[in-house]
PDB file of N, CA and C in Angstrom:
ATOM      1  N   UNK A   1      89.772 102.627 108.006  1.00  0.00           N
ATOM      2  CA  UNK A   1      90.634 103.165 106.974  1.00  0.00           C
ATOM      3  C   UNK A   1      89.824 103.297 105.676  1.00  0.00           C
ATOM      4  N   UNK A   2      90.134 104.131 104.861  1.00  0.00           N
ATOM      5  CA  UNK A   2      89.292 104.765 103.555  1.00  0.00           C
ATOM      6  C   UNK A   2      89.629 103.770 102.805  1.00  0.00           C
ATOM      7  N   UNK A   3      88.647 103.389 101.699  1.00  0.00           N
ATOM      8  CA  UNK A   3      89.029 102.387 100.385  1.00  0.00           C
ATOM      9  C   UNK A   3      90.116 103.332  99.727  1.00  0.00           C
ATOM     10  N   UNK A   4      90.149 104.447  99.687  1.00  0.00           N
ATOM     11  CA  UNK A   4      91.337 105.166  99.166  1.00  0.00           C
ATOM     12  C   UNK A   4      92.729 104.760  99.460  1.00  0.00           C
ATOM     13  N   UNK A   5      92.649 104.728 100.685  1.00  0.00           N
ATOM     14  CA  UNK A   5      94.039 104.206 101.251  1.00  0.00           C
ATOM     15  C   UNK A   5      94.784 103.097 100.935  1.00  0.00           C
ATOM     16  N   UNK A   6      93.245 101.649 101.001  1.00  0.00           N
ATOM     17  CA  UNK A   6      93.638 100.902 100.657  1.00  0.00           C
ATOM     18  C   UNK A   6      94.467 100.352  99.226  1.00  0.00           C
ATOM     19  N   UNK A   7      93.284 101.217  98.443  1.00  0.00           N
ATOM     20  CA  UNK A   7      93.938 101.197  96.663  1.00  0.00           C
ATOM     21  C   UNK A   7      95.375 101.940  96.250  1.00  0.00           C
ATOM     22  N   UNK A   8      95.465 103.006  97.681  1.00  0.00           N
ATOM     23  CA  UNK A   8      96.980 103.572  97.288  1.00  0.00           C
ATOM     24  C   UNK A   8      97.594 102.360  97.279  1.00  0.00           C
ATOM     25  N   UNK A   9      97.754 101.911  98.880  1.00  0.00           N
ATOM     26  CA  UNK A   9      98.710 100.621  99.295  1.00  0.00           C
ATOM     27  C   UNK A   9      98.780  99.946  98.025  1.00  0.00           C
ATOM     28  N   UNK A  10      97.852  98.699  97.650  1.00  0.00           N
ATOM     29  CA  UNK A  10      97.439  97.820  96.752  1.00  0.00           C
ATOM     30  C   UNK A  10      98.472  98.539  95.278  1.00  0.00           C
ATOM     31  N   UNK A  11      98.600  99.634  94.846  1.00  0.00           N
ATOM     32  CA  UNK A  11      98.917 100.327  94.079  1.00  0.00           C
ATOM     33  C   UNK A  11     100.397 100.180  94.298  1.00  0.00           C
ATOM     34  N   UNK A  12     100.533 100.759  95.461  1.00  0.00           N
ATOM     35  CA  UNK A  12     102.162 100.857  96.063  1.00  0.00           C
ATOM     36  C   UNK A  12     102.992  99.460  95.428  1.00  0.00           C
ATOM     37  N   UNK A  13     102.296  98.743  96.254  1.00  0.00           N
ATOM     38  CA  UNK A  13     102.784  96.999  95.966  1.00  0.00           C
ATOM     39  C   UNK A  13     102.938  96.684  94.417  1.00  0.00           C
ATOM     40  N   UNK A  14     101.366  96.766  94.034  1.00  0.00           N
ATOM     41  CA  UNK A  14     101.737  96.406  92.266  1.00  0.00           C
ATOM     42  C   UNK A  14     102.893  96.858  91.539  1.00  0.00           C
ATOM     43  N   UNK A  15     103.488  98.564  92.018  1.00  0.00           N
ATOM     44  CA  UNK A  15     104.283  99.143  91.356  1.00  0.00           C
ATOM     45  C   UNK A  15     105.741  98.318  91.673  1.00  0.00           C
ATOM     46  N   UNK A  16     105.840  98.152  93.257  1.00  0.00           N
ATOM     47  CA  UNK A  16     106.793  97.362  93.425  1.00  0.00           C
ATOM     48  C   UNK A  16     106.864  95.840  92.960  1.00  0.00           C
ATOM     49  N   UNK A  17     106.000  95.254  92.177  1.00  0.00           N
ATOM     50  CA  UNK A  17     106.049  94.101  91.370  1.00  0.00           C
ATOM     51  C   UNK A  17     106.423  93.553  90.431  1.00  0.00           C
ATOM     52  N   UNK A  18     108.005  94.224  90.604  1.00  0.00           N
ATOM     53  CA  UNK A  18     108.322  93.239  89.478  1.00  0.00           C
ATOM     54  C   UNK A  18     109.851  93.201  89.608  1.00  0.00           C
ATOM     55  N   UNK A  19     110.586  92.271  89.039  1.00  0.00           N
ATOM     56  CA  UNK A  19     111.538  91.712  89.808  1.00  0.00           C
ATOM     57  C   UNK A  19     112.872  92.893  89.566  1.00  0.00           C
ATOM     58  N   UNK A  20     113.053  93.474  88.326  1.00  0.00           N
ATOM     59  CA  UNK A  20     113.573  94.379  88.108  1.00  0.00           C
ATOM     60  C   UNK A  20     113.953  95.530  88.664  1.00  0.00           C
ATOM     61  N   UNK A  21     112.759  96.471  89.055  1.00  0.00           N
ATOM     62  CA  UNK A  21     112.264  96.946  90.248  1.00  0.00           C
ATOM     63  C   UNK A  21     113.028  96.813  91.487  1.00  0.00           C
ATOM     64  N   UNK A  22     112.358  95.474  91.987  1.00  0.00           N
ATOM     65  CA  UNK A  22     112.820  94.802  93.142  1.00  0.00           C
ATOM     66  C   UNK A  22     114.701  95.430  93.214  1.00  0.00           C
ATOM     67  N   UNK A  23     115.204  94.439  92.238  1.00  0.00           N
ATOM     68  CA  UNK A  23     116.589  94.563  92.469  1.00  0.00           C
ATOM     69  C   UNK A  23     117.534  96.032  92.150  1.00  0.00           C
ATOM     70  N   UNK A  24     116.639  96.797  91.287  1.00  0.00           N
ATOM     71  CA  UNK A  24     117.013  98.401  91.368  1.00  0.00           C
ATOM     72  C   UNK A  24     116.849  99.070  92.336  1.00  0.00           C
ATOM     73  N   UNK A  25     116.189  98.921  93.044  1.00  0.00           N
ATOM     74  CA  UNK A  25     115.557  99.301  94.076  1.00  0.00           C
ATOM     75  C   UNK A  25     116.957  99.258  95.193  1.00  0.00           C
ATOM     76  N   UNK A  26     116.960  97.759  95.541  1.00  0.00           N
ATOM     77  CA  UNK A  26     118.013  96.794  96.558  1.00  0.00           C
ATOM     78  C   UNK A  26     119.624  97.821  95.881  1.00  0.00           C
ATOM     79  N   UNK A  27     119.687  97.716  94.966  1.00  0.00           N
ATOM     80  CA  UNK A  27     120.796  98.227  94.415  1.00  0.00           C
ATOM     81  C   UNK A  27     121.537  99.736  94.842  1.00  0.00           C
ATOM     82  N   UNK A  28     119.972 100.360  94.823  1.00  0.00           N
ATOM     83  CA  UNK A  28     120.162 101.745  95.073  1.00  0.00           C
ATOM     84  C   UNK A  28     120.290 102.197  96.832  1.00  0.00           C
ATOM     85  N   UNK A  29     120.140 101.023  97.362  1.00  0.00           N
ATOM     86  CA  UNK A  29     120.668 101.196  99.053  1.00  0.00           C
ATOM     87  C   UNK A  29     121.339 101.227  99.573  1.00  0.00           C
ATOM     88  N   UNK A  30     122.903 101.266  98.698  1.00  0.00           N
ATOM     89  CA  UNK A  30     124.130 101.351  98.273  1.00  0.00           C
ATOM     90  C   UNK A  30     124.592 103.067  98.303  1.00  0.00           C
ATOM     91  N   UNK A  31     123.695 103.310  97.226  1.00  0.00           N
ATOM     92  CA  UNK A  31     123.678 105.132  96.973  1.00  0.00           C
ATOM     93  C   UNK A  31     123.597 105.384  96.130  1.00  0.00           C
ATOM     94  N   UNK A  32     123.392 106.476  95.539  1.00  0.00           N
ATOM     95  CA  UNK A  32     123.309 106.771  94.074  1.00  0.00           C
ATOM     96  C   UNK A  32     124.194 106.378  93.146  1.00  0.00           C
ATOM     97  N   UNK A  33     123.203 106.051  91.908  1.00  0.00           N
ATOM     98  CA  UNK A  33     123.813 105.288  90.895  1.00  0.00           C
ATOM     99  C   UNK A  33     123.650 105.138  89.257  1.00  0.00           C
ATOM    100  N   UNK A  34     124.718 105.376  88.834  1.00  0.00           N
ATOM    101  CA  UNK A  34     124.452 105.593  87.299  1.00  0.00           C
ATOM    102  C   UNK A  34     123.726 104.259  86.509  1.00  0.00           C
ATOM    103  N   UNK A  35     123.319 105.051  85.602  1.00  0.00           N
ATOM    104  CA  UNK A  35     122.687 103.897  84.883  1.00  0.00           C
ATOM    105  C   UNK A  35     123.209 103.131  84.179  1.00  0.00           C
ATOM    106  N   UNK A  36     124.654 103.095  84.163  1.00  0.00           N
ATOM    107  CA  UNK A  36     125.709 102.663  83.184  1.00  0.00           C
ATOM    108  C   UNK A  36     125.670 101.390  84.523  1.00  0.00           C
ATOM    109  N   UNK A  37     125.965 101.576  85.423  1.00  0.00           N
ATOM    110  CA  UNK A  37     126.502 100.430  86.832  1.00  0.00           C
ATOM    111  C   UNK A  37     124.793  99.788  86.872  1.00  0.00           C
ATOM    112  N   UNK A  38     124.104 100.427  87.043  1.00  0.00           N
ATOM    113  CA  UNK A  38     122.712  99.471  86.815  1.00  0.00           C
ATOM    114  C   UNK A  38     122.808  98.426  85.771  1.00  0.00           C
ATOM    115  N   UNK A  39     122.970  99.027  84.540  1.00  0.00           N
ATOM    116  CA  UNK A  39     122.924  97.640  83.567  1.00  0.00           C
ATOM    117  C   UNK A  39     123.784  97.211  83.584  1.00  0.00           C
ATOM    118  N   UNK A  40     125.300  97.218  84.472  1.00  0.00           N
ATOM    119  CA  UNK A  40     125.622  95.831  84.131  1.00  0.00           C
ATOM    120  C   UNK A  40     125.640  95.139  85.137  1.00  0.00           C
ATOM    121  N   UNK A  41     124.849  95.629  86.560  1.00  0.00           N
ATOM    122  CA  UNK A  41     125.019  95.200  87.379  1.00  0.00           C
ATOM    123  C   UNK A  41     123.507  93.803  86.978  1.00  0.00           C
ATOM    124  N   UNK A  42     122.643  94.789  86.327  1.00  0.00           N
ATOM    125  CA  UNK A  42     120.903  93.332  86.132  1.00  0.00           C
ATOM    126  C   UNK A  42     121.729  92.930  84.793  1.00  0.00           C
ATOM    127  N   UNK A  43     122.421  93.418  83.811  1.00  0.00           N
ATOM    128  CA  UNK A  43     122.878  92.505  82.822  1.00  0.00           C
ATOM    129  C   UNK A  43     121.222  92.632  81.979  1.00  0.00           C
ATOM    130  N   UNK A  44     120.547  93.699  81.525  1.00  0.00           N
ATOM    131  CA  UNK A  44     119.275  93.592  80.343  1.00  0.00           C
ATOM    132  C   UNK A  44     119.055  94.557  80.055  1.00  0.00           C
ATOM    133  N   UNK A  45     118.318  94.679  78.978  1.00  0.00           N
ATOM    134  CA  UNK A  45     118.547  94.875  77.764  1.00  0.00           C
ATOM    135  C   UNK A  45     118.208  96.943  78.000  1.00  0.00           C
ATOM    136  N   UNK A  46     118.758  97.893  77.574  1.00  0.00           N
ATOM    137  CA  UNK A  46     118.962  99.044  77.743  1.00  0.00           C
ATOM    138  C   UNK A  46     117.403  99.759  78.171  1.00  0.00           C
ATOM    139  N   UNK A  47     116.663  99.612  77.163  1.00  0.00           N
ATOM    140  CA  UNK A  47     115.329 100.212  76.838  1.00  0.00           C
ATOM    141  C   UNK A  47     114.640  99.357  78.170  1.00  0.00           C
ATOM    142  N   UNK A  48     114.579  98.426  78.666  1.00  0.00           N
ATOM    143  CA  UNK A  48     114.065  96.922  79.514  1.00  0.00           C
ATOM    144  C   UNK A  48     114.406  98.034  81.053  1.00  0.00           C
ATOM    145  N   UNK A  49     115.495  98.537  81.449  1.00  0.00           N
ATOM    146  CA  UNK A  49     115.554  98.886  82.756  1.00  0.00           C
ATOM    147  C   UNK A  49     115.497 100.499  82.530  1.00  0.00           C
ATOM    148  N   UNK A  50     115.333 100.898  81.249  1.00  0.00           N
ATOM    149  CA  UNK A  50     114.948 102.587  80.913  1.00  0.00           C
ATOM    150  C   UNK A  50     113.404 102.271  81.050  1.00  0.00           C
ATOM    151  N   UNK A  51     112.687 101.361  80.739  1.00  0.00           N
ATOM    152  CA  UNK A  51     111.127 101.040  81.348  1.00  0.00           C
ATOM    153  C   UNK A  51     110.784 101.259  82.703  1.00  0.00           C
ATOM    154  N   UNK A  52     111.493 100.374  83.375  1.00  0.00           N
ATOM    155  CA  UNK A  52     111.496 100.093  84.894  1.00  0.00           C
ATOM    156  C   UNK A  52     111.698 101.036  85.590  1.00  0.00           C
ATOM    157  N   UNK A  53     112.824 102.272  85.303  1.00  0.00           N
ATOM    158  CA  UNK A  53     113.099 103.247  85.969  1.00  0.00           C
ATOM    159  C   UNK A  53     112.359 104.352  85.852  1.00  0.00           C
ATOM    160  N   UNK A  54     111.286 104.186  84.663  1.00  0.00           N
ATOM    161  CA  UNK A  54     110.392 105.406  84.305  1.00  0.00           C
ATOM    162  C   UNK A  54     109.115 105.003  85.425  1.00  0.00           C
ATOM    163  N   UNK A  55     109.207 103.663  85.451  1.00  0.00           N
ATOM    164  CA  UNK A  55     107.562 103.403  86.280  1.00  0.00           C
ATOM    165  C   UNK A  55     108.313 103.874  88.128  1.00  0.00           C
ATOM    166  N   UNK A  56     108.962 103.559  88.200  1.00  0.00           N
ATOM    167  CA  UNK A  56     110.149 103.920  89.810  1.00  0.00           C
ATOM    168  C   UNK A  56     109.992 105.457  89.975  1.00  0.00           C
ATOM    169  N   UNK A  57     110.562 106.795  88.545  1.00  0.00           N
ATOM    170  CA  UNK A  57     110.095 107.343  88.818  1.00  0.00           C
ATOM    171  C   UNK A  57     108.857 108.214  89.010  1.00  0.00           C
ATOM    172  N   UNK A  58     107.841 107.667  87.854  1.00  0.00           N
ATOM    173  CA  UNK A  58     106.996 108.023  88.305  1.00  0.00           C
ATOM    174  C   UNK A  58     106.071 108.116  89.466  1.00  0.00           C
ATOM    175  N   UNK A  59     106.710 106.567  89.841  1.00  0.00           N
ATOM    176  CA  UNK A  59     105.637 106.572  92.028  1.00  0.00           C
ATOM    177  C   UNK A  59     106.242 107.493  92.702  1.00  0.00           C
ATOM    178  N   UNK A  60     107.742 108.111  92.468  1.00  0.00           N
ATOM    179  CA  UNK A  60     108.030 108.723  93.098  1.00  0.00           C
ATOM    180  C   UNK A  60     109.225 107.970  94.442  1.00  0.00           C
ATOM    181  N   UNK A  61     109.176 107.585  93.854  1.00  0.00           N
ATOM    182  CA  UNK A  61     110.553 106.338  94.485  1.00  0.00           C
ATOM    183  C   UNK A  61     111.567 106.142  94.454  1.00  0.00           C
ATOM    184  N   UNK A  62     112.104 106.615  92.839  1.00  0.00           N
ATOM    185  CA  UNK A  62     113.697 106.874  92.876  1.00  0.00           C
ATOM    186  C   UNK A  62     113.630 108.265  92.431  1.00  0.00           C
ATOM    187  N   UNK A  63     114.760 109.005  92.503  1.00  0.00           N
ATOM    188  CA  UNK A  63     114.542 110.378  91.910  1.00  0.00           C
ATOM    189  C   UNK A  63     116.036 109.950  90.635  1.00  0.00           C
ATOM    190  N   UNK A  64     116.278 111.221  89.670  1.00  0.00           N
ATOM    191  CA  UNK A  64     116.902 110.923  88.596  1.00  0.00           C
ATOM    192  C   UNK A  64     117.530 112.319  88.210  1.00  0.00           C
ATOM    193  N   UNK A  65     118.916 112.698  88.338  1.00  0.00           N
ATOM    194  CA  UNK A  65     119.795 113.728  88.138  1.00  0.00           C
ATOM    195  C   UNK A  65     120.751 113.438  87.262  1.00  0.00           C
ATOM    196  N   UNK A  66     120.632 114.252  86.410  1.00  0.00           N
ATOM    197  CA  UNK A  66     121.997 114.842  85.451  1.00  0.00           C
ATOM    198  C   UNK A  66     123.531 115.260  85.594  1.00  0.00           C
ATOM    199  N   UNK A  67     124.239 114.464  85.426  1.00  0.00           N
ATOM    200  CA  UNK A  67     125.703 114.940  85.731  1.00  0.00           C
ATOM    201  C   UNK A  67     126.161 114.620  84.342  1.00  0.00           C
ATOM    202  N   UNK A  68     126.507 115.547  83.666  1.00  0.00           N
ATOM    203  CA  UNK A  68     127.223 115.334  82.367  1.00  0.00           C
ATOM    204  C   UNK A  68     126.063 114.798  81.392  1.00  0.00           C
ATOM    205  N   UNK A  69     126.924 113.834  81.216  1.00  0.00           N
ATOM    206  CA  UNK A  69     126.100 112.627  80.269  1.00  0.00           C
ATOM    207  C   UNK A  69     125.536 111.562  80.831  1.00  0.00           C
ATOM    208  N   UNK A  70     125.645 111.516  81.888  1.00  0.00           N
ATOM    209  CA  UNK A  70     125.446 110.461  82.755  1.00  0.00           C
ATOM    210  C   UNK A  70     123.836 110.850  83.652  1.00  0.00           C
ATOM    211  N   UNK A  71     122.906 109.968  83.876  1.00  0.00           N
ATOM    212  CA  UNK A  71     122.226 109.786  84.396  1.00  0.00           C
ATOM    213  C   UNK A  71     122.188 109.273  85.897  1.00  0.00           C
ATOM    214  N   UNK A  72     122.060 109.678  86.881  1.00  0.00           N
ATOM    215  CA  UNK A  72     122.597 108.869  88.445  1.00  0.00           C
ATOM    216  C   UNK A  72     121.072 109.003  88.922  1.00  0.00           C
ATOM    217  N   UNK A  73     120.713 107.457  89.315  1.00  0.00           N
ATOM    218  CA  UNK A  73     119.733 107.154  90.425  1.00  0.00           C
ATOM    219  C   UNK A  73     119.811 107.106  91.700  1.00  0.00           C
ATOM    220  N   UNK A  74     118.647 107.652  92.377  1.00  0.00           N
ATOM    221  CA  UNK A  74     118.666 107.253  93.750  1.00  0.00           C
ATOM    222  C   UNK A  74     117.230 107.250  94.424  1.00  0.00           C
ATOM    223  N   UNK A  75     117.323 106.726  95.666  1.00  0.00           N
ATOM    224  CA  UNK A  75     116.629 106.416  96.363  1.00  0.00           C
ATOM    225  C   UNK A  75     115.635 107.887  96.531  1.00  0.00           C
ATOM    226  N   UNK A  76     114.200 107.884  96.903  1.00  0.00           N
ATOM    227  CA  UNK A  76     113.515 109.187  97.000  1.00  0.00           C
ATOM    228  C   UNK A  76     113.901 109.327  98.566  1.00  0.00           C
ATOM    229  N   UNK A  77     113.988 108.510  99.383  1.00  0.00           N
ATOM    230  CA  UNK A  77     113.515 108.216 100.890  1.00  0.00           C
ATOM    231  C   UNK A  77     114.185 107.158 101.396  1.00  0.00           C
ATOM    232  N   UNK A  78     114.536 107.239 102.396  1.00  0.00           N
ATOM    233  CA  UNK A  78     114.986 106.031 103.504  1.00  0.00           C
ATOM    234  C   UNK A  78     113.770 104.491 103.390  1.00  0.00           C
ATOM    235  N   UNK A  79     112.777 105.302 103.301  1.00  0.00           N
ATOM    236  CA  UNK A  79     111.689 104.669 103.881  1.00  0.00           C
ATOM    237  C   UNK A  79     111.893 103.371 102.702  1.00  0.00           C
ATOM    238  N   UNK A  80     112.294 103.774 101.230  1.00  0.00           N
ATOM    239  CA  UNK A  80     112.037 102.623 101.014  1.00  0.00           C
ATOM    240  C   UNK A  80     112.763 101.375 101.026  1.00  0.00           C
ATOM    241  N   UNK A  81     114.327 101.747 101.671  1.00  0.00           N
ATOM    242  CA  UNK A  81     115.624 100.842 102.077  1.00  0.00           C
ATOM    243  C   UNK A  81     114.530 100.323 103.306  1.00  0.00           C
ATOM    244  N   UNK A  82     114.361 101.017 103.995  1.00  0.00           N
ATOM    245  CA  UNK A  82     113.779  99.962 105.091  1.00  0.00           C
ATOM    246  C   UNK A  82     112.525  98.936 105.141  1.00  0.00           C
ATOM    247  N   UNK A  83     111.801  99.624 103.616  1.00  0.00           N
ATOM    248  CA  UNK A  83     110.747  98.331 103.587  1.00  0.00           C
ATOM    249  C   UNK A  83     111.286  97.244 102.525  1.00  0.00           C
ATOM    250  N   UNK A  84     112.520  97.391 101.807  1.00  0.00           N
ATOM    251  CA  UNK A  84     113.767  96.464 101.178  1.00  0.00           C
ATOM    252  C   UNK A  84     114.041  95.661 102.155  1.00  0.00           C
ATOM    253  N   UNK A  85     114.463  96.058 103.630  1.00  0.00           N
ATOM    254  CA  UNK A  85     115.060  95.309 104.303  1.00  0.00           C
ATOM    255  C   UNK A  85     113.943  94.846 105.135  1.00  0.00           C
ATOM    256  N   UNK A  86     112.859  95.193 105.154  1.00  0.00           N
ATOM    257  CA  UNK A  86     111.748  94.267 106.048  1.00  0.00           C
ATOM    258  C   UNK A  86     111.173  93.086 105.036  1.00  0.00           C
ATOM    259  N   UNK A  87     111.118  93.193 103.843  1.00  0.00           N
ATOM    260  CA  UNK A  87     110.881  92.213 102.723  1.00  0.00           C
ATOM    261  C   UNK A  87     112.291  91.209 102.953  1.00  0.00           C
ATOM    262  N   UNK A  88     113.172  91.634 103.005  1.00  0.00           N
ATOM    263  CA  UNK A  88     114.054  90.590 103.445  1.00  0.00           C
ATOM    264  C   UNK A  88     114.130  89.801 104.596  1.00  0.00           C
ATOM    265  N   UNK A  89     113.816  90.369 105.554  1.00  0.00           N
ATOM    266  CA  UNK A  89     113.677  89.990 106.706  1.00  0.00           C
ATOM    267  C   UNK A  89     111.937  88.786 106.672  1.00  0.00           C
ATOM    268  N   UNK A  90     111.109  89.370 105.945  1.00  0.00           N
ATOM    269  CA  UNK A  90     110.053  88.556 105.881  1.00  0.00           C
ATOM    270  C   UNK A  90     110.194  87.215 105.706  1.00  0.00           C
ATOM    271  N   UNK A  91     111.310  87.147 104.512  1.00  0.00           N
ATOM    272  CA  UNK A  91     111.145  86.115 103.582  1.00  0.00           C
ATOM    273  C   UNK A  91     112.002  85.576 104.035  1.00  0.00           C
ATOM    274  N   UNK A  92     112.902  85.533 105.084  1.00  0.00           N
ATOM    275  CA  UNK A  92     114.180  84.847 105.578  1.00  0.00           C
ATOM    276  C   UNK A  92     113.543  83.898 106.681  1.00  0.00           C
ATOM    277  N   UNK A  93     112.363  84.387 107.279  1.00  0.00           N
ATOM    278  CA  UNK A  93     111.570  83.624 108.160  1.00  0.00           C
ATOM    279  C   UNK A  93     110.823  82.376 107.607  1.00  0.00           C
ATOM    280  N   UNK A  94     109.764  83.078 106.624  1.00  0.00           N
ATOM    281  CA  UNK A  94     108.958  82.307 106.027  1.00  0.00           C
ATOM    282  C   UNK A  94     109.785  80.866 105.205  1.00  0.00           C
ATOM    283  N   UNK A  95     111.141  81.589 104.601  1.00  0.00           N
ATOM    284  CA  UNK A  95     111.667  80.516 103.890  1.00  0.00           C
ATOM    285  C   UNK A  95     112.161  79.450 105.249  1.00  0.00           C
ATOM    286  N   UNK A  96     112.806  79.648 106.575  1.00  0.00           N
ATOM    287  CA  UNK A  96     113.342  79.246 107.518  1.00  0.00           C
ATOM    288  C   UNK A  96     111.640  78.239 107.752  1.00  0.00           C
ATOM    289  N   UNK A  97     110.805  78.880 108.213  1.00  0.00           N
ATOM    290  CA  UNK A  97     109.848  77.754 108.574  1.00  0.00           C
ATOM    291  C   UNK A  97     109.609  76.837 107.759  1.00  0.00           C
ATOM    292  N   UNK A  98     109.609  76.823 106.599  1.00  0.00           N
ATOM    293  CA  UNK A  98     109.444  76.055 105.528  1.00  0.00           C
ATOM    294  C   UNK A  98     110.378  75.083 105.727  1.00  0.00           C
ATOM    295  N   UNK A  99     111.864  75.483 106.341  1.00  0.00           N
ATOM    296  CA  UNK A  99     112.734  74.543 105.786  1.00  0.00           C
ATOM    297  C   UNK A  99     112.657  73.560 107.295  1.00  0.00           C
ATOM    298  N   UNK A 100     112.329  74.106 108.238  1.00  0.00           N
ATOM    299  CA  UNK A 100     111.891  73.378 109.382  1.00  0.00           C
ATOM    300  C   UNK A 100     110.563  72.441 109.555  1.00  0.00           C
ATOM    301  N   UNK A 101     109.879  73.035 108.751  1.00  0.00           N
ATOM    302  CA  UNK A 101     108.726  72.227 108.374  1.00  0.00           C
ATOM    303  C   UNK A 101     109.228  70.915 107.493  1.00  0.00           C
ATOM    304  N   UNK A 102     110.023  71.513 106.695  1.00  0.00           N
ATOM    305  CA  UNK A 102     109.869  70.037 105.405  1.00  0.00           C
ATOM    306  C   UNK A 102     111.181  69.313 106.405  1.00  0.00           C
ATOM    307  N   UNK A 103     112.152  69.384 107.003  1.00  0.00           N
ATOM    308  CA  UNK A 103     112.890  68.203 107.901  1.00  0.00           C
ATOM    309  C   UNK A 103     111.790  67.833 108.448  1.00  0.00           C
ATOM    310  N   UNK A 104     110.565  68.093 109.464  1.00  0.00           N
ATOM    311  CA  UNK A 104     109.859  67.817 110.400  1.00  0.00           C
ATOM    312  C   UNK A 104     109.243  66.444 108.985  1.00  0.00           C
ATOM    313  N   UNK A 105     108.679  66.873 108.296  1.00  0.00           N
ATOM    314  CA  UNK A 105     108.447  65.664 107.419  1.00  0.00           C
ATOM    315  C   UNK A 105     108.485  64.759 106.746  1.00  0.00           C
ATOM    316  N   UNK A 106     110.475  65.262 106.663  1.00  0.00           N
ATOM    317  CA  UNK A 106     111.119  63.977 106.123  1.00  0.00           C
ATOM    318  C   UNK A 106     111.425  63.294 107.423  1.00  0.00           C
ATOM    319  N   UNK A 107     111.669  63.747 108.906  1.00  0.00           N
ATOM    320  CA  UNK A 107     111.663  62.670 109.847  1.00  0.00           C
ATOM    321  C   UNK A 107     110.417  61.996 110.386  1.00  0.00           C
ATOM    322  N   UNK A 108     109.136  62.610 109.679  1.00  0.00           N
ATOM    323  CA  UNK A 108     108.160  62.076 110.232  1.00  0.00           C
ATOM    324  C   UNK A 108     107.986  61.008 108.894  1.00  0.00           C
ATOM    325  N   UNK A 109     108.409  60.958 108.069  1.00  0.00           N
ATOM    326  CA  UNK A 109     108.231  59.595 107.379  1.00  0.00           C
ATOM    327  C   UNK A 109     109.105  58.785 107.082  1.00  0.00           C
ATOM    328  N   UNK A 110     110.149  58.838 107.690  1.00  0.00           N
ATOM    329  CA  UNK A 110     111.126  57.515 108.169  1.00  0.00           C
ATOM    330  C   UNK A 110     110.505  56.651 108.630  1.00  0.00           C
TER     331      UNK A 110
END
């Protein structure tokens, strides 16, 4: 695979780094959505998720349409509900072994 590829990926990820993001993202797997129901759904500060949604659309990740006065987000692609729900799925494991691990060590030091 090309170092190109790799730095897209690496790129991909950073963009998806940050928690804001994250949960706009999760939000929008729902369906399109105004930006009025975004903030009060993260509850911060106006300009704070008008940041977040400029870096979203710029990767090309959410797209952003005009109805009235209103601004409505959405998803660019399926693709990225399903790597939402494989990040969930990751971390439901990893947290699960963990929690099987740490009983395994509170009965191993009884």
């Amino acid at each position: 695979m090309p170092v190109q590829l790799y730095q897209a990926k690496a790129e991909l990820f950073r963009m998806l780094g940050h928690p804001v993001r994250i949960r706009v993202l999760e939000l929008l797997q729902a369906g399109p959505t105004p930006v009025r129901d975004l903030l009060a759904d993260l509850e911060i500060e106006p300009s704070s998720l008008s940041q977040q949604l400029a870096v979203l659309r710029r990767a090309g990740i959410v797209t952003a349409t005009r109805e009235g006065p209103t601004v409505v987000y959405a998803l660019a692609g399926g693709d990225v509900a399903d790597l939402m729900r494989a990040a969930r799925r990751i971390l439901t494991e990893l947290i699960s072994d963990r929690d099987a691990l740490l009983a395994e060590l509170r009965a191993a030091g009884s």
